[in-house]
PDB file of N, CA and C in Angstrom:
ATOM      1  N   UNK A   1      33.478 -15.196   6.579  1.00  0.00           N
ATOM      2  CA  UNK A   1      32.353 -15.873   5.967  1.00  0.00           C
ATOM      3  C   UNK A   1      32.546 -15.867   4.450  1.00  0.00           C
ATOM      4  N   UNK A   2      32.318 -16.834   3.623  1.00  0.00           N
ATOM      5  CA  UNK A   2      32.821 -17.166   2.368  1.00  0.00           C
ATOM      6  C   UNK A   2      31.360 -17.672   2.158  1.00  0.00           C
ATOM      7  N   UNK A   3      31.214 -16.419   0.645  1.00  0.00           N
ATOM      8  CA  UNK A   3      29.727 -16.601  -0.166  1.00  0.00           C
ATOM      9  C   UNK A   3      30.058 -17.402  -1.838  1.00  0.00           C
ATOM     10  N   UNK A   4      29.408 -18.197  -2.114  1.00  0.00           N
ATOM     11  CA  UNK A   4      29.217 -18.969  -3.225  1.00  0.00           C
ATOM     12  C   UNK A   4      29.965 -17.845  -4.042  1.00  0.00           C
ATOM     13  N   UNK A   5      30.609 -17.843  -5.100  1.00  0.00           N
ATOM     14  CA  UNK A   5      30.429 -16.879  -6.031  1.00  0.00           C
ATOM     15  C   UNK A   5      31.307 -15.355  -5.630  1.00  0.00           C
ATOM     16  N   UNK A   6      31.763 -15.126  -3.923  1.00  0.00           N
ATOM     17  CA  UNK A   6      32.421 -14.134  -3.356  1.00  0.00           C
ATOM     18  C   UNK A   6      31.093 -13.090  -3.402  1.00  0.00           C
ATOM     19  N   UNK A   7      32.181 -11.836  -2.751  1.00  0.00           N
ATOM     20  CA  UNK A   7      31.269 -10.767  -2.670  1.00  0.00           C
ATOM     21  C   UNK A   7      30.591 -10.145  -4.063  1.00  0.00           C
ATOM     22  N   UNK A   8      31.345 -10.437  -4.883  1.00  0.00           N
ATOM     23  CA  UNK A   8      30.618  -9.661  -6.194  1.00  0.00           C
ATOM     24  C   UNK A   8      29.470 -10.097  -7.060  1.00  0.00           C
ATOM     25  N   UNK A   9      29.691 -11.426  -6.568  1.00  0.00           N
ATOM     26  CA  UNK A   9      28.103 -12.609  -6.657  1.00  0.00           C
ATOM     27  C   UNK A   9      26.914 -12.449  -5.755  1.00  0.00           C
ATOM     28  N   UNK A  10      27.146 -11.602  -4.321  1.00  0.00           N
ATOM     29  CA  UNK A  10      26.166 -11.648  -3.726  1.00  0.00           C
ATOM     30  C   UNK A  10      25.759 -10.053  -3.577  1.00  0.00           C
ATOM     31  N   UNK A  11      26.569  -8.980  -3.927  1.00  0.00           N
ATOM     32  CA  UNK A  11      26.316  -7.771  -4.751  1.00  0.00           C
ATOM     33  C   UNK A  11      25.401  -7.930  -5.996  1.00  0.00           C
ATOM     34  N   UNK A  12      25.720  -9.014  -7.040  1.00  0.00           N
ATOM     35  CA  UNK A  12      25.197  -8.547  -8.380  1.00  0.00           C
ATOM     36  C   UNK A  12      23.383  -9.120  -7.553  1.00  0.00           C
ATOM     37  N   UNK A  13      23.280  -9.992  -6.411  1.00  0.00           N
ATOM     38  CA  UNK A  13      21.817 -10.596  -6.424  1.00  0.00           C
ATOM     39  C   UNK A  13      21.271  -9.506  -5.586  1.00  0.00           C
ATOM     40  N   UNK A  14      21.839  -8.914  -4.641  1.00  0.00           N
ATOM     41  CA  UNK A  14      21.301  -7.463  -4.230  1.00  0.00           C
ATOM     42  C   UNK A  14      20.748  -6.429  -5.224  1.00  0.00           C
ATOM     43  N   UNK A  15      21.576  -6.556  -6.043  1.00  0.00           N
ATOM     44  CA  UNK A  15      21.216  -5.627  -6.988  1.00  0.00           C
ATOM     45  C   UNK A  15      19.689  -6.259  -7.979  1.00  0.00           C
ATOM     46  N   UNK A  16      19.372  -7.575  -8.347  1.00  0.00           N
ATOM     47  CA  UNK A  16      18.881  -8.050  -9.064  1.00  0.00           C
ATOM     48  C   UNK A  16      17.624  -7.803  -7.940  1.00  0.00           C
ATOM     49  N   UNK A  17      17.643  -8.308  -6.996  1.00  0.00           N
ATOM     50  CA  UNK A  17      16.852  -8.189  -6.015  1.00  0.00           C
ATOM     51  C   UNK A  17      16.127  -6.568  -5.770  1.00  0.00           C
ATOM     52  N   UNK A  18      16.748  -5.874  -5.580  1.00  0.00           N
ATOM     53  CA  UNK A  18      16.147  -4.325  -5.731  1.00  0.00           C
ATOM     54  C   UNK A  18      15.429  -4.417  -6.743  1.00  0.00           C
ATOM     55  N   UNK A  19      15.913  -4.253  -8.206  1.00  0.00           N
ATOM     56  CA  UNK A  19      15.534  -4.640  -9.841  1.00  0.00           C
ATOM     57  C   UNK A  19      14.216  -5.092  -9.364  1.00  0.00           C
ATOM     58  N   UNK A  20      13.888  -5.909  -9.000  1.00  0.00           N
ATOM     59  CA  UNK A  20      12.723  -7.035  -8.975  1.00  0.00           C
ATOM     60  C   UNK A  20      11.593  -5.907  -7.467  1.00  0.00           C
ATOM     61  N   UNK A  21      12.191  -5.834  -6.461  1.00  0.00           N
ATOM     62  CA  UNK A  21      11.225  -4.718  -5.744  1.00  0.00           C
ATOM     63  C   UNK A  21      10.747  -3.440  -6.426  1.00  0.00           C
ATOM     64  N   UNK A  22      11.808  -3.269  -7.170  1.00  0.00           N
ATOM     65  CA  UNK A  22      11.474  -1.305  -7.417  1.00  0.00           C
ATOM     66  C   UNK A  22      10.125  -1.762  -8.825  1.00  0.00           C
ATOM     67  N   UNK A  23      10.254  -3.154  -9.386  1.00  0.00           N
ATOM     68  CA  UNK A  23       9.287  -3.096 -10.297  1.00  0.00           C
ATOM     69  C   UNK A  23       8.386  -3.513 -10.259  1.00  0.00           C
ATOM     70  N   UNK A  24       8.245  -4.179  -8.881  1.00  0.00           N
ATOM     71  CA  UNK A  24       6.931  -4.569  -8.528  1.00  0.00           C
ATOM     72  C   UNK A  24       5.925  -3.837  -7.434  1.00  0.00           C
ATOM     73  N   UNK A  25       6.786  -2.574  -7.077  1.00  0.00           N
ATOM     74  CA  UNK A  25       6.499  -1.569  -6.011  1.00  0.00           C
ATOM     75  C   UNK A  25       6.061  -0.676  -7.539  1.00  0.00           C
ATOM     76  N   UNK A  26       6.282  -0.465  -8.508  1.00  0.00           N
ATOM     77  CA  UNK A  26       5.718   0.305 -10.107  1.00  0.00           C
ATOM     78  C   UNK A  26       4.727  -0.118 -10.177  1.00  0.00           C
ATOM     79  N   UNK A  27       4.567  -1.817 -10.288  1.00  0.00           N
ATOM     80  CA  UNK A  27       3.122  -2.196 -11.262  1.00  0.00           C
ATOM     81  C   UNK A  27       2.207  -2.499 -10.156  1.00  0.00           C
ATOM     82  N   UNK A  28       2.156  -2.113  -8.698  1.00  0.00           N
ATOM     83  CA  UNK A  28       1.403  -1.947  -7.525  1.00  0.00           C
ATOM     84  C   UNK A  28       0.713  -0.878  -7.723  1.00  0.00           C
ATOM     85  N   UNK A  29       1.445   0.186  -7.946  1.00  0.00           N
ATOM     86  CA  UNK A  29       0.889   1.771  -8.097  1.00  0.00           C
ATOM     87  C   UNK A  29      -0.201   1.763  -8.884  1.00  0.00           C
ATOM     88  N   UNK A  30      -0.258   0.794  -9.419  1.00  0.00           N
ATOM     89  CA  UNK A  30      -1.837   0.478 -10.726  1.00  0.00           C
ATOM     90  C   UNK A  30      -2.879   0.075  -9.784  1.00  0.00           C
ATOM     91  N   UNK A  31      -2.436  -0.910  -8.858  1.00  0.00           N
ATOM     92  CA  UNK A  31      -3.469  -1.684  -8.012  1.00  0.00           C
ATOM     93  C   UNK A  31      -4.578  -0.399  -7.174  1.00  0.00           C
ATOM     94  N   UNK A  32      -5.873  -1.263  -6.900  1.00  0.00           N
ATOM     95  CA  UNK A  32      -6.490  -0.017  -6.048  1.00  0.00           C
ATOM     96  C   UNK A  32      -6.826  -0.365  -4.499  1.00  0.00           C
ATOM     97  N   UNK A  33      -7.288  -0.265  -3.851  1.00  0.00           N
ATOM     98  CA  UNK A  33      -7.516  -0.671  -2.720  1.00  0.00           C
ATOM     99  C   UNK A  33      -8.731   0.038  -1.825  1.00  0.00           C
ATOM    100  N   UNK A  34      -9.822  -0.470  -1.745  1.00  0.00           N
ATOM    101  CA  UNK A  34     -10.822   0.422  -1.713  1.00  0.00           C
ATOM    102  C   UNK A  34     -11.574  -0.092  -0.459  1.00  0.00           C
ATOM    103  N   UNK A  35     -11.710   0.655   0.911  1.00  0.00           N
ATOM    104  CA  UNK A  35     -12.818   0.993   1.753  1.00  0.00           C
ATOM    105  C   UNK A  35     -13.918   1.800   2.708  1.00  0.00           C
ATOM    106  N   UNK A  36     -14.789   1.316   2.915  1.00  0.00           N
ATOM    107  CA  UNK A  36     -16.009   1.528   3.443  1.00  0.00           C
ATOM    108  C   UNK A  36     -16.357   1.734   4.449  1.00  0.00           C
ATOM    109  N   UNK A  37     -16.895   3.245   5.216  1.00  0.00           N
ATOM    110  CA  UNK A  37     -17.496   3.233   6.615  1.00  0.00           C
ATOM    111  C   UNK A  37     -18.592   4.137   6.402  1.00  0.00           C
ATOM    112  N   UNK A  38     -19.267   3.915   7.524  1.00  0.00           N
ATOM    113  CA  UNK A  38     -20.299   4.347   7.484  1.00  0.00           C
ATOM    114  C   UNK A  38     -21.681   3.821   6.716  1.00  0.00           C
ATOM    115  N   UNK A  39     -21.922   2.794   6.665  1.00  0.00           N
ATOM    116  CA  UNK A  39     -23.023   1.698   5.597  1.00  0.00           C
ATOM    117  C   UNK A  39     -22.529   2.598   4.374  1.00  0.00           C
ATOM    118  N   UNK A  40     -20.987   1.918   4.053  1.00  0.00           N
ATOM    119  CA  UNK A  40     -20.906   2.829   2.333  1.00  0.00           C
ATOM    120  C   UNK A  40     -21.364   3.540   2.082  1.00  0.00           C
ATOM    121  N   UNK A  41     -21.565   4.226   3.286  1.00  0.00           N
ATOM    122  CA  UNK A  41     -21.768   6.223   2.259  1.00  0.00           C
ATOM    123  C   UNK A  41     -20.711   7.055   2.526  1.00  0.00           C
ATOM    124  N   UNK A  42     -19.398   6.166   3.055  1.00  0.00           N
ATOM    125  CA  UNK A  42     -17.932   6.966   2.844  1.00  0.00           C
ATOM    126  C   UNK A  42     -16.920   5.905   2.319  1.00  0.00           C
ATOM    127  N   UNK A  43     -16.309   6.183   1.178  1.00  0.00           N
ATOM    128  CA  UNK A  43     -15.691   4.824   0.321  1.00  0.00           C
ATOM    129  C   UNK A  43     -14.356   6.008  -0.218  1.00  0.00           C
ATOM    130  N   UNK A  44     -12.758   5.181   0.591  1.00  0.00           N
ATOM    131  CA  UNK A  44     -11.692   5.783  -0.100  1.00  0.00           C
ATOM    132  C   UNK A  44     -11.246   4.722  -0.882  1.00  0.00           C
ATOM    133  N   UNK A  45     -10.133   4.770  -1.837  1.00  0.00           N
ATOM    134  CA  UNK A  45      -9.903   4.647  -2.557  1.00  0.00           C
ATOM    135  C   UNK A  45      -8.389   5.104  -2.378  1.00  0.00           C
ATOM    136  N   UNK A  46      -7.286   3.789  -2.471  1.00  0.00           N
ATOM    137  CA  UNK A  46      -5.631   3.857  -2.675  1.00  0.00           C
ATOM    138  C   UNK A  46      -5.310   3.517  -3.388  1.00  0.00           C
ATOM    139  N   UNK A  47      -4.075   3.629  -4.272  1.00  0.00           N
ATOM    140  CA  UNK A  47      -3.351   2.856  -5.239  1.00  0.00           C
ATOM    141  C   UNK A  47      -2.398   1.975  -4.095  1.00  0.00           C
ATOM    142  N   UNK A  48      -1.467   1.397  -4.638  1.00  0.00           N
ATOM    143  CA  UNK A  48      -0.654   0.813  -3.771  1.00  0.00           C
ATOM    144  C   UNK A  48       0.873   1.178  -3.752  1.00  0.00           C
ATOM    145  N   UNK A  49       0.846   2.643  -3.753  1.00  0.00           N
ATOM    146  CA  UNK A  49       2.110   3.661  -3.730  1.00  0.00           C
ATOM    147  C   UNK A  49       2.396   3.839  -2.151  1.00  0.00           C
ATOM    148  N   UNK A  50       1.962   3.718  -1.298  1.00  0.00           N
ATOM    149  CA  UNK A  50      -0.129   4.103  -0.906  1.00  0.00           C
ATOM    150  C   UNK A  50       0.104   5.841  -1.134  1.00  0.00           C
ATOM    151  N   UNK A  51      -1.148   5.687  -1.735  1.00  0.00           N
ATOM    152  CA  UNK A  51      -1.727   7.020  -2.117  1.00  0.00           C
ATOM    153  C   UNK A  51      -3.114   7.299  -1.883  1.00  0.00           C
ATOM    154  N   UNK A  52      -4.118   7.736  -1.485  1.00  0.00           N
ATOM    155  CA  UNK A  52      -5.040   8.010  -1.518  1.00  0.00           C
ATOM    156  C   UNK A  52      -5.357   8.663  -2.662  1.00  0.00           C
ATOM    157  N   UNK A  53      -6.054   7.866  -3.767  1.00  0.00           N
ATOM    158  CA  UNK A  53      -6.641   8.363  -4.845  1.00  0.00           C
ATOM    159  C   UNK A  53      -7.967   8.881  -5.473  1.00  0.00           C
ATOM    160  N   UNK A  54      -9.149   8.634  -4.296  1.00  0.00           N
ATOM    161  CA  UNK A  54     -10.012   9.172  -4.497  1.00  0.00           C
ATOM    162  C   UNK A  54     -11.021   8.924  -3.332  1.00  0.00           C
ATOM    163  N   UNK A  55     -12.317   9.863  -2.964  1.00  0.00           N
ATOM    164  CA  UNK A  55     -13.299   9.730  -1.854  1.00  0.00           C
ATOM    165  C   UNK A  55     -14.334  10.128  -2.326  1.00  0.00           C
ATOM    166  N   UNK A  56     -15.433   9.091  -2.231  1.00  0.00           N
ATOM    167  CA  UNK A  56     -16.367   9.153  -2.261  1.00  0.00           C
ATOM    168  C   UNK A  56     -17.625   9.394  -0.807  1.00  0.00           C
ATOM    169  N   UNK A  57     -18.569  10.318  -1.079  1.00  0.00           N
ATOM    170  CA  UNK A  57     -19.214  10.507   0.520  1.00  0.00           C
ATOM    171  C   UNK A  57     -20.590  10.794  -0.500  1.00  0.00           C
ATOM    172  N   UNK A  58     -21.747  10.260  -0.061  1.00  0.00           N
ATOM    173  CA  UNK A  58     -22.752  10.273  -0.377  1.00  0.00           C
ATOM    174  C   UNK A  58     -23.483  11.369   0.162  1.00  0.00           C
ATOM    175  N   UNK A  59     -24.084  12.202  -0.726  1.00  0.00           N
ATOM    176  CA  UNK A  59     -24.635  13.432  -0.539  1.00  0.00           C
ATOM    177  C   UNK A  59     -25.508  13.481   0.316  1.00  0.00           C
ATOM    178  N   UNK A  60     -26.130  12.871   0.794  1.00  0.00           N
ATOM    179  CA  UNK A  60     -27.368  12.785   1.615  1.00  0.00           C
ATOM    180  C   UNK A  60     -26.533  12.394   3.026  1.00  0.00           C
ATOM    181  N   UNK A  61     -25.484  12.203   3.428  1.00  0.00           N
ATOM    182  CA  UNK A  61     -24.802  12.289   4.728  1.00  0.00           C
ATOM    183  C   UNK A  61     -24.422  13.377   5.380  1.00  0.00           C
ATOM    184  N   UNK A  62     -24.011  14.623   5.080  1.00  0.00           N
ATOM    185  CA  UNK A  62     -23.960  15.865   5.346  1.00  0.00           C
ATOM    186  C   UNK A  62     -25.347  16.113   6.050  1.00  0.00           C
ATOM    187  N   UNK A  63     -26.366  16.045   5.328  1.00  0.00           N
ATOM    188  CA  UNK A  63     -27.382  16.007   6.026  1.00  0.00           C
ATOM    189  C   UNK A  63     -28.171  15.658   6.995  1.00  0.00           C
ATOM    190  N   UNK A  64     -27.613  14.377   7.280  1.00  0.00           N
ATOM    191  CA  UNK A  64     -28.249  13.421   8.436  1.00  0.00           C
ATOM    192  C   UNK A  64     -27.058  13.308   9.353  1.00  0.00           C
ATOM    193  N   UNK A  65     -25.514  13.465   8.905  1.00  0.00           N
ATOM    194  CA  UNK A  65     -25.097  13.542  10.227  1.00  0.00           C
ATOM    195  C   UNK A  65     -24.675  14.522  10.530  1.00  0.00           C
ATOM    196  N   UNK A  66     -24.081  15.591   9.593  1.00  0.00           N
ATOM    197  CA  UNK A  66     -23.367  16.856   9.893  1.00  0.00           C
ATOM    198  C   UNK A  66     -21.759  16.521   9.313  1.00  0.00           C
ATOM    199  N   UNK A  67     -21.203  17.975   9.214  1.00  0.00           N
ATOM    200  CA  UNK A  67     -19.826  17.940   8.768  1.00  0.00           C
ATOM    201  C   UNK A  67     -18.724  17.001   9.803  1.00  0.00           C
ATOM    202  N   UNK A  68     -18.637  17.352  10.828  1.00  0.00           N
ATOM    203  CA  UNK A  68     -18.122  16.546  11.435  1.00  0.00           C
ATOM    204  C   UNK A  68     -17.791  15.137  11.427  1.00  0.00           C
ATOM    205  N   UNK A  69     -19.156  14.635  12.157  1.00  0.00           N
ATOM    206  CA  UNK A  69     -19.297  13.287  11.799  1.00  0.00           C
ATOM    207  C   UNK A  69     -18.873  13.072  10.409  1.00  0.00           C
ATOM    208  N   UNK A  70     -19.312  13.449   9.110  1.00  0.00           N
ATOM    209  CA  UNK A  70     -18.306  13.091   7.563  1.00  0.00           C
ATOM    210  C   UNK A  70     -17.399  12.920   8.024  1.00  0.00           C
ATOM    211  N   UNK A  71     -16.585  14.028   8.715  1.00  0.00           N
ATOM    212  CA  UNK A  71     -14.836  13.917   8.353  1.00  0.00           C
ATOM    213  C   UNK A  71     -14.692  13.179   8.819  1.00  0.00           C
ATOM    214  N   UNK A  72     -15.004  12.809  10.167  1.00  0.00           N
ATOM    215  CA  UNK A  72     -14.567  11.469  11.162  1.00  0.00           C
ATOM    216  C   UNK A  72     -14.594  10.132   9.931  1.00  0.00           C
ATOM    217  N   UNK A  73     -15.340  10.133   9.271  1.00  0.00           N
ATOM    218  CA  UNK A  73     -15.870   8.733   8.439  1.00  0.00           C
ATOM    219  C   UNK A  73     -14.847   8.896   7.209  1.00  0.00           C
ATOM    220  N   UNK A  74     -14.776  10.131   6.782  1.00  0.00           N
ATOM    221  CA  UNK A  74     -13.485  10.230   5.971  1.00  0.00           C
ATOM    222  C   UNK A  74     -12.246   9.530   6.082  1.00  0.00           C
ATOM    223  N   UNK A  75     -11.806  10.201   7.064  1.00  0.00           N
ATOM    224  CA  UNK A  75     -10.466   9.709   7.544  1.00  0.00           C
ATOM    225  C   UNK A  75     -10.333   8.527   7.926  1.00  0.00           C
ATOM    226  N   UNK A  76     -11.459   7.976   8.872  1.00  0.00           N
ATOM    227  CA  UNK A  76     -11.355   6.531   9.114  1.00  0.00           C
ATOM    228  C   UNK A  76     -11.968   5.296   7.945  1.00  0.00           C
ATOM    229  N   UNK A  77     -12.192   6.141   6.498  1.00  0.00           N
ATOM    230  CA  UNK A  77     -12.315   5.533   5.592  1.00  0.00           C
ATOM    231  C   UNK A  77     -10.903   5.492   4.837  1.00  0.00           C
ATOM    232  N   UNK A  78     -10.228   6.959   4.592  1.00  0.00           N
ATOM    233  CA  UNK A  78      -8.667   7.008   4.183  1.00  0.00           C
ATOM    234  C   UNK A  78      -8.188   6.135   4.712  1.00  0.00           C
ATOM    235  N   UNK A  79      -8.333   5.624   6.127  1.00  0.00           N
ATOM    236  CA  UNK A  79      -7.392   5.004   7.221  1.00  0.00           C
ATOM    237  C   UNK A  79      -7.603   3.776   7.010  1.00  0.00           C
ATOM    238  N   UNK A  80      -8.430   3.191   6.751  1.00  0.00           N
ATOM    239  CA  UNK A  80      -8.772   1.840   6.205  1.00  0.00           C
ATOM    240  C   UNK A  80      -8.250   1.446   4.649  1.00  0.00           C
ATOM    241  N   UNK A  81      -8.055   2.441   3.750  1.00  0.00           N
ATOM    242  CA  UNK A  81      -7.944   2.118   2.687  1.00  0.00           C
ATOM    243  C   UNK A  81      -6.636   2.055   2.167  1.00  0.00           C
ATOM    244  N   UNK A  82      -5.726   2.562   3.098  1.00  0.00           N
ATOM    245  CA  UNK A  82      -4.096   3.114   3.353  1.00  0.00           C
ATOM    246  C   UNK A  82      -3.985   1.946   3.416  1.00  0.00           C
ATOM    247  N   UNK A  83      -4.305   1.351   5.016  1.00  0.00           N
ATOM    248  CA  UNK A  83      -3.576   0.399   5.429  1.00  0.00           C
ATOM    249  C   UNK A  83      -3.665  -1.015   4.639  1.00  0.00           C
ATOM    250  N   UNK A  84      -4.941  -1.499   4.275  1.00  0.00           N
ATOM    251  CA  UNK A  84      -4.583  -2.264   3.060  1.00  0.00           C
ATOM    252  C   UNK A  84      -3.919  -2.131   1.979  1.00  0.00           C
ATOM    253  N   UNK A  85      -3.774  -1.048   1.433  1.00  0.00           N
ATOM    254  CA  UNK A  85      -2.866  -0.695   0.509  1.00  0.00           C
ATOM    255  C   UNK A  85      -1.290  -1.090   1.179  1.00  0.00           C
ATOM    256  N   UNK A  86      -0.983  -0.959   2.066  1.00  0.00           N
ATOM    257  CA  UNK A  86       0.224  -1.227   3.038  1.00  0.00           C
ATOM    258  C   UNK A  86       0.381  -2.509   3.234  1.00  0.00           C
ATOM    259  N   UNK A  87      -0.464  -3.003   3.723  1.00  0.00           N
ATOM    260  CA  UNK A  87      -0.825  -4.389   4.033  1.00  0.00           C
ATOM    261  C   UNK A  87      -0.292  -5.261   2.849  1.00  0.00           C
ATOM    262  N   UNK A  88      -0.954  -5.057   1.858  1.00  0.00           N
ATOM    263  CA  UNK A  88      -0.445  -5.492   0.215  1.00  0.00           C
ATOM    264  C   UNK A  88       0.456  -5.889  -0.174  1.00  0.00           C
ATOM    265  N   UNK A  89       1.202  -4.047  -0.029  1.00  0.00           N
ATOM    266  CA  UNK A  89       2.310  -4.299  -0.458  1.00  0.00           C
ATOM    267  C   UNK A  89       3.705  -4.775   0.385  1.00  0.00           C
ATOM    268  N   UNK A  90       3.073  -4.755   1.564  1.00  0.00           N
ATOM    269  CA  UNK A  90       4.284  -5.199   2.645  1.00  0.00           C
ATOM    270  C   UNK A  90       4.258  -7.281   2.298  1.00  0.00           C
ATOM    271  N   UNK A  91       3.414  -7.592   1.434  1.00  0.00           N
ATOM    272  CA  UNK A  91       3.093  -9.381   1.593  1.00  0.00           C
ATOM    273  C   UNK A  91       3.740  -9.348   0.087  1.00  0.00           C
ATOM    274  N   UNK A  92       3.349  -8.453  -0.704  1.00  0.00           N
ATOM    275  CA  UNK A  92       4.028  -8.405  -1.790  1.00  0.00           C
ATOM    276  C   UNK A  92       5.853  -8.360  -2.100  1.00  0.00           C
ATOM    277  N   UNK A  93       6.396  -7.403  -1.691  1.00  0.00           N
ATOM    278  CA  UNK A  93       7.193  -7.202  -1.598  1.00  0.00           C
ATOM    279  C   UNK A  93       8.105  -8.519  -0.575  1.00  0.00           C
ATOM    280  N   UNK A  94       7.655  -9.003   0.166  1.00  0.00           N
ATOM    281  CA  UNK A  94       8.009 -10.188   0.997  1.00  0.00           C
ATOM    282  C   UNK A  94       7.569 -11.280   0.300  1.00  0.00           C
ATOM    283  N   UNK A  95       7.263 -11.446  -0.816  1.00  0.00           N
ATOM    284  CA  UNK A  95       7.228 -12.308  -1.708  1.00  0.00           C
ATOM    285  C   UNK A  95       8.707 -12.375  -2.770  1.00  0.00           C
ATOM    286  N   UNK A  96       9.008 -10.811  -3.037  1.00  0.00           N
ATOM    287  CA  UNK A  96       9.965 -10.938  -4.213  1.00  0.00           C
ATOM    288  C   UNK A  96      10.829 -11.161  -2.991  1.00  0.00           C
ATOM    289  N   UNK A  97      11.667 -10.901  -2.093  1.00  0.00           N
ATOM    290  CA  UNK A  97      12.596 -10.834  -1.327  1.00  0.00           C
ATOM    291  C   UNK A  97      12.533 -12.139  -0.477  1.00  0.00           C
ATOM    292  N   UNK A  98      11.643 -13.067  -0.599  1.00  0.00           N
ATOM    293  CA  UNK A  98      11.670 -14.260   0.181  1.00  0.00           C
ATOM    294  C   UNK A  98      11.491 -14.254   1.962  1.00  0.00           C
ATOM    295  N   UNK A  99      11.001 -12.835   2.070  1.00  0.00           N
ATOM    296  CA  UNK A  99      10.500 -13.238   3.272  1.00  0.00           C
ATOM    297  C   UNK A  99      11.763 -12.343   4.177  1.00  0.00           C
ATOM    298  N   UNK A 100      12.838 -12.056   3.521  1.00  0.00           N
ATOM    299  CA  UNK A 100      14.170 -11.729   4.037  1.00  0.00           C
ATOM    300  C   UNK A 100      14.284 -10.297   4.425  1.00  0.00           C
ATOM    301  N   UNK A 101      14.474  -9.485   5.755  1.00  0.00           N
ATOM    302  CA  UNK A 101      14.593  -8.029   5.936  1.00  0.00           C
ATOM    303  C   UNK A 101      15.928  -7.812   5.563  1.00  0.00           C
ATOM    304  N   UNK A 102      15.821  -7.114   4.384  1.00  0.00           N
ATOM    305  CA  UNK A 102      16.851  -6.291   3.892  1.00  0.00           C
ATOM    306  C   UNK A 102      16.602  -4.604   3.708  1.00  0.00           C
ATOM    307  N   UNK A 103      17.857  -4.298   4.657  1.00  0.00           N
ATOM    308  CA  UNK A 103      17.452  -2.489   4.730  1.00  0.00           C
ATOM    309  C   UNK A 103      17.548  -2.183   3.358  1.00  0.00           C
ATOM    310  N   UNK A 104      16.826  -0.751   2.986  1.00  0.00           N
ATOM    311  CA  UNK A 104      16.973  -0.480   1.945  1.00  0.00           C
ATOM    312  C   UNK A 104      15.730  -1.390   0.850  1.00  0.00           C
ATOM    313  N   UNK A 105      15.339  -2.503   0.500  1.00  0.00           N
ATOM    314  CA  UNK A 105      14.309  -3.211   0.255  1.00  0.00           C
ATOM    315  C   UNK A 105      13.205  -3.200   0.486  1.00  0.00           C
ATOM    316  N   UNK A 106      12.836  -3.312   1.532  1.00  0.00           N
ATOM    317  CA  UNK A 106      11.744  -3.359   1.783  1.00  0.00           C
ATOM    318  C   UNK A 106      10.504  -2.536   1.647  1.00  0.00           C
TER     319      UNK A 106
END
């Protein structure tokens, strides 16, 4: 198989190509990604590293439902807020790369 340019032409766009993921997988990490269970009285909060960067639980829920029930709403608030964060960056990243599975890239 014979590439435009040979192998060292389609090396240098691999490489340019990473260049272009690794810096848009950086200025993601700024982005936030934020949701809600429980009528918003449990709200996480991701960057798009995914990271979970912050949780909010409204004080007056401990009370009316118990610890439990919180955590349940926790996590399935983390769990919501991950996966858009994922979600994101998996449409993002398939933007710089054209849509193309390349190991290592993605």
């Amino acid at each position: 198989m014979n590439f435009r340019g040979g192998m060292g032409e389609l090396m240098r766009q691999a490489s340019r190509m990473q260049r272009k993921v690794e810096k848009r997988r950086e200025e993601l990490k700024e982005e936030k990604f934020e949701a809600s269970v429980g009528n918003d009285k449990v709200t996480a909060i991701a960057n798009g590293a995914p990271e979970l960067v912050e949780v909010r639980i409204d004080e007056a829920l401990l009370d009316e439902e118990g610890l439990e029930m919180v955590q349940d709403l926790v996590v399935a608030a983390a769990n919501a807020a991950l996966s858009k964060a994922r979600e994101y960056l998996d449409q993002e990243i398939d933007k710089v790369t054209g849509g193309l599975s390349i190991p290592g890239l993605g």
